[in-house]
PDB file of N, CA and C in Angstrom:
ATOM      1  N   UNK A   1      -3.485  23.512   6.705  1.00  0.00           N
ATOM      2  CA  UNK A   1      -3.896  22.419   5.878  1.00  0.00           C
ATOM      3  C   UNK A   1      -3.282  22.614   4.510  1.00  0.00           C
ATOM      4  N   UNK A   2      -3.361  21.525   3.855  1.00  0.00           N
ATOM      5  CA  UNK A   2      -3.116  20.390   4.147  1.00  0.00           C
ATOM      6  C   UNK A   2      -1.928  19.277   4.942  1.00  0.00           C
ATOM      7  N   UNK A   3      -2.246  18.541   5.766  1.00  0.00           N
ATOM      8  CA  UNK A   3      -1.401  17.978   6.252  1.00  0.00           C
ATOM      9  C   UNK A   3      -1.053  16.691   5.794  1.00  0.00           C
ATOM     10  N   UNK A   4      -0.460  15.918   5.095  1.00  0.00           N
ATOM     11  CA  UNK A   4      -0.898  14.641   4.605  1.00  0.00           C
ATOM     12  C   UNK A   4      -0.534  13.750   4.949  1.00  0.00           C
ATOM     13  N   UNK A   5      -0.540  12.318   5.345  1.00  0.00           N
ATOM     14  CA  UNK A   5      -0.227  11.228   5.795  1.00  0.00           C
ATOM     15  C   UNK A   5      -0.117  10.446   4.474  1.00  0.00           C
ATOM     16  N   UNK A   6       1.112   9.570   3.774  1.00  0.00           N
ATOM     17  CA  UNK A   6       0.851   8.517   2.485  1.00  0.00           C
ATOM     18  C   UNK A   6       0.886   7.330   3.181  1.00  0.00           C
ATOM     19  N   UNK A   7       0.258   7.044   2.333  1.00  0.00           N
ATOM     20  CA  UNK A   7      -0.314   5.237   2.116  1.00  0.00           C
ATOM     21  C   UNK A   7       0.139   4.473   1.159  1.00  0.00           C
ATOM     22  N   UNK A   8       0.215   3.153   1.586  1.00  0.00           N
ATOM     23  CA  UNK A   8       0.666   2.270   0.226  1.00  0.00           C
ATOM     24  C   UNK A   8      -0.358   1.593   0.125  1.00  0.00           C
ATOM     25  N   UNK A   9      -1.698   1.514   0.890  1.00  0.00           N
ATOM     26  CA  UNK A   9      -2.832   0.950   0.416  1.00  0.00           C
ATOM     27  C   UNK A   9      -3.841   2.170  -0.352  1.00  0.00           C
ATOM     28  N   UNK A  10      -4.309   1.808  -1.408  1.00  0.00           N
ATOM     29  CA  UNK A  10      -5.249   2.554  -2.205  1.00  0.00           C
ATOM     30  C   UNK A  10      -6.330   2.765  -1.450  1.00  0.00           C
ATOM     31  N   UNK A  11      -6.828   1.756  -1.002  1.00  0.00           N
ATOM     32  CA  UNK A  11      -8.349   1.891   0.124  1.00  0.00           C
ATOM     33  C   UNK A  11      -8.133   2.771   1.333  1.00  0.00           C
ATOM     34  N   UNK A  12      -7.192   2.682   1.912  1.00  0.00           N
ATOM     35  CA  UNK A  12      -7.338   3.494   2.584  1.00  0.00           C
ATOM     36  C   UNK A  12      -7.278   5.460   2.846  1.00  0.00           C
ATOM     37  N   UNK A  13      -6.692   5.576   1.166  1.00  0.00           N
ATOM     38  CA  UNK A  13      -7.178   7.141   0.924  1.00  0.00           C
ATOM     39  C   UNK A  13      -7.912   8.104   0.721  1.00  0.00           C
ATOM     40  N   UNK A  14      -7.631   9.167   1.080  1.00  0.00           N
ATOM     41  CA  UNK A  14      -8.955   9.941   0.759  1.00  0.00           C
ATOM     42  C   UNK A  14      -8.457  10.312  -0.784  1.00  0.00           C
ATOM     43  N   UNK A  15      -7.660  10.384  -1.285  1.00  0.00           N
ATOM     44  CA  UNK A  15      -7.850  10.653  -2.085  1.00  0.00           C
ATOM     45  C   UNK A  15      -6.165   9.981  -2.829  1.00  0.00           C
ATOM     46  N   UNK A  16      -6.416  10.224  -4.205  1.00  0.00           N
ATOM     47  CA  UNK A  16      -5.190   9.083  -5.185  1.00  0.00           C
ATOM     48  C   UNK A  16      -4.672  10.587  -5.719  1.00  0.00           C
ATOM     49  N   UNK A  17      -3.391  10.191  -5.836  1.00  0.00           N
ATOM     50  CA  UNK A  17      -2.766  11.359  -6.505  1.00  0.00           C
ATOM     51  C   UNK A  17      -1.942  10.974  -6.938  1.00  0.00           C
ATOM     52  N   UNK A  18      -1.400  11.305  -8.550  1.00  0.00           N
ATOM     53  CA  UNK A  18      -0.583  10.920  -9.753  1.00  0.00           C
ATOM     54  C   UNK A  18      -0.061  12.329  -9.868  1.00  0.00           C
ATOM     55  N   UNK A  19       1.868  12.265 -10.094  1.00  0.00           N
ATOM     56  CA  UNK A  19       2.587  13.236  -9.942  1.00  0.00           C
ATOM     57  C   UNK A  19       3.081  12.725 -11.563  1.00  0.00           C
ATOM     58  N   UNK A  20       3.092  13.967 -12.409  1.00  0.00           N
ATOM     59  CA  UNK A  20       3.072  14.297 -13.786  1.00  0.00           C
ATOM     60  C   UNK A  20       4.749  15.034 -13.704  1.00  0.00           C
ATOM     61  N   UNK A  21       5.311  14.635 -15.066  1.00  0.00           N
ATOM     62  CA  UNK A  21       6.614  15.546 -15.017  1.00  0.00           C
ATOM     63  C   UNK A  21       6.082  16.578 -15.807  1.00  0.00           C
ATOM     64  N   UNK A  22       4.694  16.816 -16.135  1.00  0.00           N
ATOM     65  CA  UNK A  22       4.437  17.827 -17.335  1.00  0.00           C
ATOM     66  C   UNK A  22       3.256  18.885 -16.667  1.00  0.00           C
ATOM     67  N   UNK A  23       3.999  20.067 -16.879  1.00  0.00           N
ATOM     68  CA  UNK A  23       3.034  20.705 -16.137  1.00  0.00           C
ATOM     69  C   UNK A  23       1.856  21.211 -16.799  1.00  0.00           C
ATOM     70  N   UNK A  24       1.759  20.955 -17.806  1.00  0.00           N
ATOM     71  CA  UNK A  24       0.311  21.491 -18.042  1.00  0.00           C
ATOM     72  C   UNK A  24      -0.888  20.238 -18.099  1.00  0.00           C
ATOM     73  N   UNK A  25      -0.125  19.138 -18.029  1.00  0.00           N
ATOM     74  CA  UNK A  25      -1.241  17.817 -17.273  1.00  0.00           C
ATOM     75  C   UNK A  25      -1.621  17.675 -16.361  1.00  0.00           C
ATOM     76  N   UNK A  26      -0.933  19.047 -15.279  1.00  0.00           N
ATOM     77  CA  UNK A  26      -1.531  18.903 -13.675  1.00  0.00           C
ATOM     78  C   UNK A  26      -2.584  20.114 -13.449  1.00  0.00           C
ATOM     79  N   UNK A  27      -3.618  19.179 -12.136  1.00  0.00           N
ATOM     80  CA  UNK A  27      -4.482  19.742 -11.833  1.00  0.00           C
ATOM     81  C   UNK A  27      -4.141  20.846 -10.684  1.00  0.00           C
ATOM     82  N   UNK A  28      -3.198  20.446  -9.918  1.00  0.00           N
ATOM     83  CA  UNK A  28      -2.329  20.914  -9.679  1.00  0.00           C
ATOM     84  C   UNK A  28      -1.280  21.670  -8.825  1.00  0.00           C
ATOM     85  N   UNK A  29      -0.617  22.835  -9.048  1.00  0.00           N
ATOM     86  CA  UNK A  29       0.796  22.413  -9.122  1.00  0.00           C
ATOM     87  C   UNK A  29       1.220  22.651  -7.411  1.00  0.00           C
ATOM     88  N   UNK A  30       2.174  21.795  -7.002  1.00  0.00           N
ATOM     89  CA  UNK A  30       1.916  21.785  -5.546  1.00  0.00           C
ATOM     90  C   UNK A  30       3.960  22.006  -5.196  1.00  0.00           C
ATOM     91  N   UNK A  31       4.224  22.801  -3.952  1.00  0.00           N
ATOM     92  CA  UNK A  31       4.758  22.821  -3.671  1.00  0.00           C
ATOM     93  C   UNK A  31       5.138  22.185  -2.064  1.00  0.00           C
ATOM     94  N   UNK A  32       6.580  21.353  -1.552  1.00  0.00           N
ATOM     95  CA  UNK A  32       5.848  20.752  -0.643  1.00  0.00           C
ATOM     96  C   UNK A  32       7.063  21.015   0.553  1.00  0.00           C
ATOM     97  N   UNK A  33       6.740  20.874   1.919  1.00  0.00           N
ATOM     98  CA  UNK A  33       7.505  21.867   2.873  1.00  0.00           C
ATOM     99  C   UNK A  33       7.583  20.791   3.932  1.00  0.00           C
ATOM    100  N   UNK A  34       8.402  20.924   4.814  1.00  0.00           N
ATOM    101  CA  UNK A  34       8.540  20.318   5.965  1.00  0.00           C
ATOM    102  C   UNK A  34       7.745  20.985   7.644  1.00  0.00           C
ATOM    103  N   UNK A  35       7.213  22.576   6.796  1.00  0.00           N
ATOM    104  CA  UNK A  35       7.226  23.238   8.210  1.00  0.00           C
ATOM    105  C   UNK A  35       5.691  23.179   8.339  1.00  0.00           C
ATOM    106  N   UNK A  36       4.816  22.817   9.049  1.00  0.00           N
ATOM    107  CA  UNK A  36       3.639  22.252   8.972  1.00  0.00           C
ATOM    108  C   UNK A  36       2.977  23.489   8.930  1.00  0.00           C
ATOM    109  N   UNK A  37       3.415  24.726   9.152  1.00  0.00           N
ATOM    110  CA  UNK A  37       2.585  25.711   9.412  1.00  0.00           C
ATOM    111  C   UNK A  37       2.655  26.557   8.159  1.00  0.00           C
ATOM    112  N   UNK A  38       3.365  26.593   7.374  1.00  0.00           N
ATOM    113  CA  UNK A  38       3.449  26.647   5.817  1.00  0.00           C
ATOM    114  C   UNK A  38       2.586  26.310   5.317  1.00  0.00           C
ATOM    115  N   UNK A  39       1.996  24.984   5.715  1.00  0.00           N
ATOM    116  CA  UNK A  39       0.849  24.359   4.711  1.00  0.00           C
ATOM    117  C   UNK A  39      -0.489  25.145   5.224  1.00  0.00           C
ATOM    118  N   UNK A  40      -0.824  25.928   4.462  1.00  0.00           N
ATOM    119  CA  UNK A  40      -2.058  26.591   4.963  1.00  0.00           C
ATOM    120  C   UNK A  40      -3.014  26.723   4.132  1.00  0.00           C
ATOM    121  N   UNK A  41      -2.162  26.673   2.718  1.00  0.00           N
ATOM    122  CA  UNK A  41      -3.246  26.343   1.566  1.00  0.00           C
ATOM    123  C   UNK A  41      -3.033  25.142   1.039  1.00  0.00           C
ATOM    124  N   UNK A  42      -4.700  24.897   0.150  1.00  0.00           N
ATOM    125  CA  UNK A  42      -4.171  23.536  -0.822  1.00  0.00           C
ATOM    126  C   UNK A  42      -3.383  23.197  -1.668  1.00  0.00           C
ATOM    127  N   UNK A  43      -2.141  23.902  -2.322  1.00  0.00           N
ATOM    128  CA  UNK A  43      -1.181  23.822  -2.896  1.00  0.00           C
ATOM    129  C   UNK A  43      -0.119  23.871  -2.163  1.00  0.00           C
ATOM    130  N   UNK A  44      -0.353  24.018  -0.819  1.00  0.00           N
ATOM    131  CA  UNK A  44       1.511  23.277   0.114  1.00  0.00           C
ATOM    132  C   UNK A  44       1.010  22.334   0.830  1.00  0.00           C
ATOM    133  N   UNK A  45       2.128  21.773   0.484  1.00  0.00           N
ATOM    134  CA  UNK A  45       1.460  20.303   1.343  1.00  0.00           C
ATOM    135  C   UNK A  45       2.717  19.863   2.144  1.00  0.00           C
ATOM    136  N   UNK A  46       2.466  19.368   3.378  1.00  0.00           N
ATOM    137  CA  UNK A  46       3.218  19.181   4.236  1.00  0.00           C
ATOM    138  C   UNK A  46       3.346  17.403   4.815  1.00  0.00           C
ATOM    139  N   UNK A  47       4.042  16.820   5.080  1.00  0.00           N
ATOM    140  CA  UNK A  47       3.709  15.336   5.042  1.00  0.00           C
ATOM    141  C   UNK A  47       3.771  15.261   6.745  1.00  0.00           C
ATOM    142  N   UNK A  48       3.197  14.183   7.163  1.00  0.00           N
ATOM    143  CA  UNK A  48       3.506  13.462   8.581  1.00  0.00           C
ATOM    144  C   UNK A  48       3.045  12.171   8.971  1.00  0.00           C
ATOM    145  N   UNK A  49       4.148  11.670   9.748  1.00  0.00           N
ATOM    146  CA  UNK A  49       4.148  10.445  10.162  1.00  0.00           C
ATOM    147  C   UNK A  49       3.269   9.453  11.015  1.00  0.00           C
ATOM    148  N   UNK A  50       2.519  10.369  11.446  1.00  0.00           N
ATOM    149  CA  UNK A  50       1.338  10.002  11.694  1.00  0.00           C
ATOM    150  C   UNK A  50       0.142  10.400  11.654  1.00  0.00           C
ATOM    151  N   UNK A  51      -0.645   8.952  10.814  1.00  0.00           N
ATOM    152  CA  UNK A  51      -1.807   9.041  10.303  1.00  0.00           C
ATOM    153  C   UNK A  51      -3.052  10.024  11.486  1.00  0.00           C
ATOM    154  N   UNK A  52      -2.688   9.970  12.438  1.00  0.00           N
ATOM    155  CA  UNK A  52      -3.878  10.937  13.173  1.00  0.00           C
ATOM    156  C   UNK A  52      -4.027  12.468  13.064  1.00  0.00           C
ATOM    157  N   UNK A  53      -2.609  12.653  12.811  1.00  0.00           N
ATOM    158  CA  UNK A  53      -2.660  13.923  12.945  1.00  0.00           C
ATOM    159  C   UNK A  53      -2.251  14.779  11.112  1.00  0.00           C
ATOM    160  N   UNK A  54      -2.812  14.190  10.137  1.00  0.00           N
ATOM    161  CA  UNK A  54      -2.970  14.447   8.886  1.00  0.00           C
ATOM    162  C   UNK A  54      -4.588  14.640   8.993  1.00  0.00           C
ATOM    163  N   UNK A  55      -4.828  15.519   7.705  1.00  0.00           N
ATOM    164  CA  UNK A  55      -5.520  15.997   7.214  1.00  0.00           C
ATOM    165  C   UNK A  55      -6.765  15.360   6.664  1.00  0.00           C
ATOM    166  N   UNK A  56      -5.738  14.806   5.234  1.00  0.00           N
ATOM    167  CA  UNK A  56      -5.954  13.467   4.797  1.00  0.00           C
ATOM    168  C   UNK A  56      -4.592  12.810   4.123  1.00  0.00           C
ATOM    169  N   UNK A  57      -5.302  11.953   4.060  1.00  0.00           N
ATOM    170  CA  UNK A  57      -4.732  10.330   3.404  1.00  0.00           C
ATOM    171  C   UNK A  57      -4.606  10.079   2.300  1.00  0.00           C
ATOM    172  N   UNK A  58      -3.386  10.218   1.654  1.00  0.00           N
ATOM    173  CA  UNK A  58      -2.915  10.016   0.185  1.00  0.00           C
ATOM    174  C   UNK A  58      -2.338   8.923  -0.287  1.00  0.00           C
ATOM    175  N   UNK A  59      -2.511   8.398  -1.794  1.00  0.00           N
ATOM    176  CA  UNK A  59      -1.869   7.592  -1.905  1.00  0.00           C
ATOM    177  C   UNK A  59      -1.582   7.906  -3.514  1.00  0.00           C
ATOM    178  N   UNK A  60      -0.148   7.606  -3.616  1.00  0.00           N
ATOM    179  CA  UNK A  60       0.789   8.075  -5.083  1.00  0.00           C
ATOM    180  C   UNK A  60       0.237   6.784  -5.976  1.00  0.00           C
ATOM    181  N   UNK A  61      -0.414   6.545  -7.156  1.00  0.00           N
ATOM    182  CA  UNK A  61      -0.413   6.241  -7.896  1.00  0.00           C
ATOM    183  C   UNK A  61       0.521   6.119  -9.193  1.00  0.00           C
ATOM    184  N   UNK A  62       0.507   5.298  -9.698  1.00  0.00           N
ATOM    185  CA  UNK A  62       1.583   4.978 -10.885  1.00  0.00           C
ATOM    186  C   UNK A  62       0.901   5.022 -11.857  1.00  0.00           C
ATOM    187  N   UNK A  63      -0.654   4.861 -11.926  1.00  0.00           N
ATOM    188  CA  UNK A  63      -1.412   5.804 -13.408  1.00  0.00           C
ATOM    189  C   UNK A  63      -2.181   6.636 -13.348  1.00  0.00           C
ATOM    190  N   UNK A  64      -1.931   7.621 -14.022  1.00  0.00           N
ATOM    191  CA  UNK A  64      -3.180   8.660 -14.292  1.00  0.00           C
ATOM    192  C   UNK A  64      -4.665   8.233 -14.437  1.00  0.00           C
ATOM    193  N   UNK A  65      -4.686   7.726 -14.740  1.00  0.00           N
ATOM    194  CA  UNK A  65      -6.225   7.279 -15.061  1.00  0.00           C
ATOM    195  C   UNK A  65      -6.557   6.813 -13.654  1.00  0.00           C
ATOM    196  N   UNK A  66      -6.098   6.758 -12.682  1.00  0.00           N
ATOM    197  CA  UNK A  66      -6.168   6.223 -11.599  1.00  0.00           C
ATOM    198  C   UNK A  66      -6.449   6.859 -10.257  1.00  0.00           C
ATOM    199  N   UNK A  67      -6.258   8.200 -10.780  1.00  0.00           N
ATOM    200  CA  UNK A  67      -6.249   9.104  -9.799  1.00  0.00           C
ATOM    201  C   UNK A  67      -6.922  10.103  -9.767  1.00  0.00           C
ATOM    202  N   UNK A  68      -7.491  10.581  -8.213  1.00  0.00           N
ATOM    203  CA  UNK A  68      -8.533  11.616  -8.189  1.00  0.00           C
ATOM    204  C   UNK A  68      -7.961  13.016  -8.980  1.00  0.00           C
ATOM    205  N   UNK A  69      -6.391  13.557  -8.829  1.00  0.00           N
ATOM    206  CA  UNK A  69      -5.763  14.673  -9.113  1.00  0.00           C
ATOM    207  C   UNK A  69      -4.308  14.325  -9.971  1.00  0.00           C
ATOM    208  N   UNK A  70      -3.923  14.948 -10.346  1.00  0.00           N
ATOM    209  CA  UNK A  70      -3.309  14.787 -10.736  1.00  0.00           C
ATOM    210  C   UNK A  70      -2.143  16.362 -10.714  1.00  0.00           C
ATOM    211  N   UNK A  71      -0.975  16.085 -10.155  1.00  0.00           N
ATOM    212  CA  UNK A  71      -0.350  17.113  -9.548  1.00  0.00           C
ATOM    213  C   UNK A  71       1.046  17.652 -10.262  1.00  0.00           C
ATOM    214  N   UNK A  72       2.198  18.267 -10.013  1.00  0.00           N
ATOM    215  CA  UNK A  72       3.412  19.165 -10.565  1.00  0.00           C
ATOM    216  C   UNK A  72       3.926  19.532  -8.952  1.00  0.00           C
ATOM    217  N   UNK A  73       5.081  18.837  -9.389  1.00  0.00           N
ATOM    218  CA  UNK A  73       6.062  19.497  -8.135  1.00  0.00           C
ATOM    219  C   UNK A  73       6.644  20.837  -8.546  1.00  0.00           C
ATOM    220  N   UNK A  74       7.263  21.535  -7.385  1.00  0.00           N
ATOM    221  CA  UNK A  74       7.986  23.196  -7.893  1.00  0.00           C
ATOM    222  C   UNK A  74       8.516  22.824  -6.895  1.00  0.00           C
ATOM    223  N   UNK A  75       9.306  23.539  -7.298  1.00  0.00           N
ATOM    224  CA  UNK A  75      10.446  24.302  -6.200  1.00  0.00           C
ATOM    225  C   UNK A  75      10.132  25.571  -5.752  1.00  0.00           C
ATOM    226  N   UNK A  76       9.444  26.224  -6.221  1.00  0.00           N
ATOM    227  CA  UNK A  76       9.119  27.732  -6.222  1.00  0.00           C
ATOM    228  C   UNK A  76       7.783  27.956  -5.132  1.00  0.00           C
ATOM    229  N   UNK A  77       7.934  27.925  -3.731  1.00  0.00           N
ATOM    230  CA  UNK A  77       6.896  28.499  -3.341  1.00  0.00           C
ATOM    231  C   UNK A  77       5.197  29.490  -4.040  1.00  0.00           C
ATOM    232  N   UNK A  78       5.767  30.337  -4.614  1.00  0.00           N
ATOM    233  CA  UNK A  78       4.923  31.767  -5.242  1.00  0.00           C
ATOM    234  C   UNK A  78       4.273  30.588  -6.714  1.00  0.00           C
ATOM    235  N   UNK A  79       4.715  29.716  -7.196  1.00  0.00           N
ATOM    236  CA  UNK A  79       4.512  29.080  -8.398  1.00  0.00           C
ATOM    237  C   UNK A  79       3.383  28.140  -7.757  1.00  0.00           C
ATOM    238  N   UNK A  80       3.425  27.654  -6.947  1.00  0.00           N
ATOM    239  CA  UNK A  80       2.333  26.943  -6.521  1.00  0.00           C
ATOM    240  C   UNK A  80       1.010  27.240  -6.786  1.00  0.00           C
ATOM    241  N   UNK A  81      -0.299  26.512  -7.347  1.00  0.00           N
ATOM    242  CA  UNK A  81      -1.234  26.820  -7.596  1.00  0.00           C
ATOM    243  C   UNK A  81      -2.157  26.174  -8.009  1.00  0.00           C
ATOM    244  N   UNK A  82      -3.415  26.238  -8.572  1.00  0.00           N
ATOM    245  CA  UNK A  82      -4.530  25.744  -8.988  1.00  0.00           C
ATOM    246  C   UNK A  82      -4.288  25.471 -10.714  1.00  0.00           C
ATOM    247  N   UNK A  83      -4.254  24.792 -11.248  1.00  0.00           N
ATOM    248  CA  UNK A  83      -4.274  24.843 -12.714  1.00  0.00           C
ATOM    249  C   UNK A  83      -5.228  24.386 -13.566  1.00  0.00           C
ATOM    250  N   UNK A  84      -6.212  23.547 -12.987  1.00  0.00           N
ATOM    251  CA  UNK A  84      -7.773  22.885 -13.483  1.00  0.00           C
ATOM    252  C   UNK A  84      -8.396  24.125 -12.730  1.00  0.00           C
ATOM    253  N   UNK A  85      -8.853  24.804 -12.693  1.00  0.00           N
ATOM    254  CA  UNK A  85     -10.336  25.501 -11.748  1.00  0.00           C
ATOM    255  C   UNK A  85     -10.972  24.400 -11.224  1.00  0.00           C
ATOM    256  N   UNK A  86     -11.822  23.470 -12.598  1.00  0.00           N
ATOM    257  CA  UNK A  86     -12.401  22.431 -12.254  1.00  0.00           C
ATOM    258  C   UNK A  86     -12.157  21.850 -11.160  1.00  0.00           C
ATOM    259  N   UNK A  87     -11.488  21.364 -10.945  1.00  0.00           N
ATOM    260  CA  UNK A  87     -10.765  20.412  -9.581  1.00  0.00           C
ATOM    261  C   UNK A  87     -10.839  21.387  -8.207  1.00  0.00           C
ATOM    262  N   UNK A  88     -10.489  22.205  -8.626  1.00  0.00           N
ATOM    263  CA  UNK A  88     -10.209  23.292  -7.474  1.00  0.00           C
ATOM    264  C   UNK A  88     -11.305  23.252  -6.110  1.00  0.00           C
ATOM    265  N   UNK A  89     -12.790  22.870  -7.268  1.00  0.00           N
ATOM    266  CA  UNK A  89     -14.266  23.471  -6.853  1.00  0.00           C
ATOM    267  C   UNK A  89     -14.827  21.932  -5.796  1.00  0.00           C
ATOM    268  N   UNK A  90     -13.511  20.796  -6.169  1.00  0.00           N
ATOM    269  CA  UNK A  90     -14.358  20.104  -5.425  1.00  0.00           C
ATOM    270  C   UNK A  90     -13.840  19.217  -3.677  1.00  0.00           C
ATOM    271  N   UNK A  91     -13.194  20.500  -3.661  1.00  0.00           N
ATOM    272  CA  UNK A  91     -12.126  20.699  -2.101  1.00  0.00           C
ATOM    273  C   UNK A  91     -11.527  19.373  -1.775  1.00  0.00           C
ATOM    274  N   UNK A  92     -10.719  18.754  -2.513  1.00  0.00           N
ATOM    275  CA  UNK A  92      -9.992  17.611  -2.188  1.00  0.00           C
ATOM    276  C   UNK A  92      -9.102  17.786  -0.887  1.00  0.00           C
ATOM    277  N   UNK A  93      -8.532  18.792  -0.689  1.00  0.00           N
ATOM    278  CA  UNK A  93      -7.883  19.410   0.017  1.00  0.00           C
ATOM    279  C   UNK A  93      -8.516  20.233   0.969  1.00  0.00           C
TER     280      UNK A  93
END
């Protein structure tokens, strides 16, 4: 986990997520993989094409204010991480 399926409908997510170019505005910072078995924590996230077999259900937002999390891409596997605690505690993922 996480496995995620995106959406272009808002209603139908579990959760809204707004991708920040600034990393200390993210809750956070996520690195993201193709190999599904990689994703094992809540900071890799793995995408798939079908909605059944995801986790949950995301949908990219275009404002912050809009969104449950708010996230940071890496490139860096090991960089991946939690950067709110806060957020951390309320298992979106």
């Amino acid at each position: 986990m996480p496995k995620l399926f995106k959406t272009d409908i808002a209603s139908e997510a579990n959760l809204k997520v707004f991708v920040t170019d600034i990393r200390t505005e993210a809750d956070l910072i996520v690195y993201e993989t193709t190999d599904q078995w990689a994703a094992a924590e809540s900071q890799i996230w793995c995408y798939t094409d079908i909605q059944g077999e995801a986790d949950k259900t995301v949908y990219f937002t275009d404002a912050q204010w809009d969104a449950d999390l708010t996230i940071y891409k890496t490139d860096v596997q090991s960089d991946a991480g939690w950067a709110n605690s806060g957020k951390e505690g309320l298992h979106y993922l």
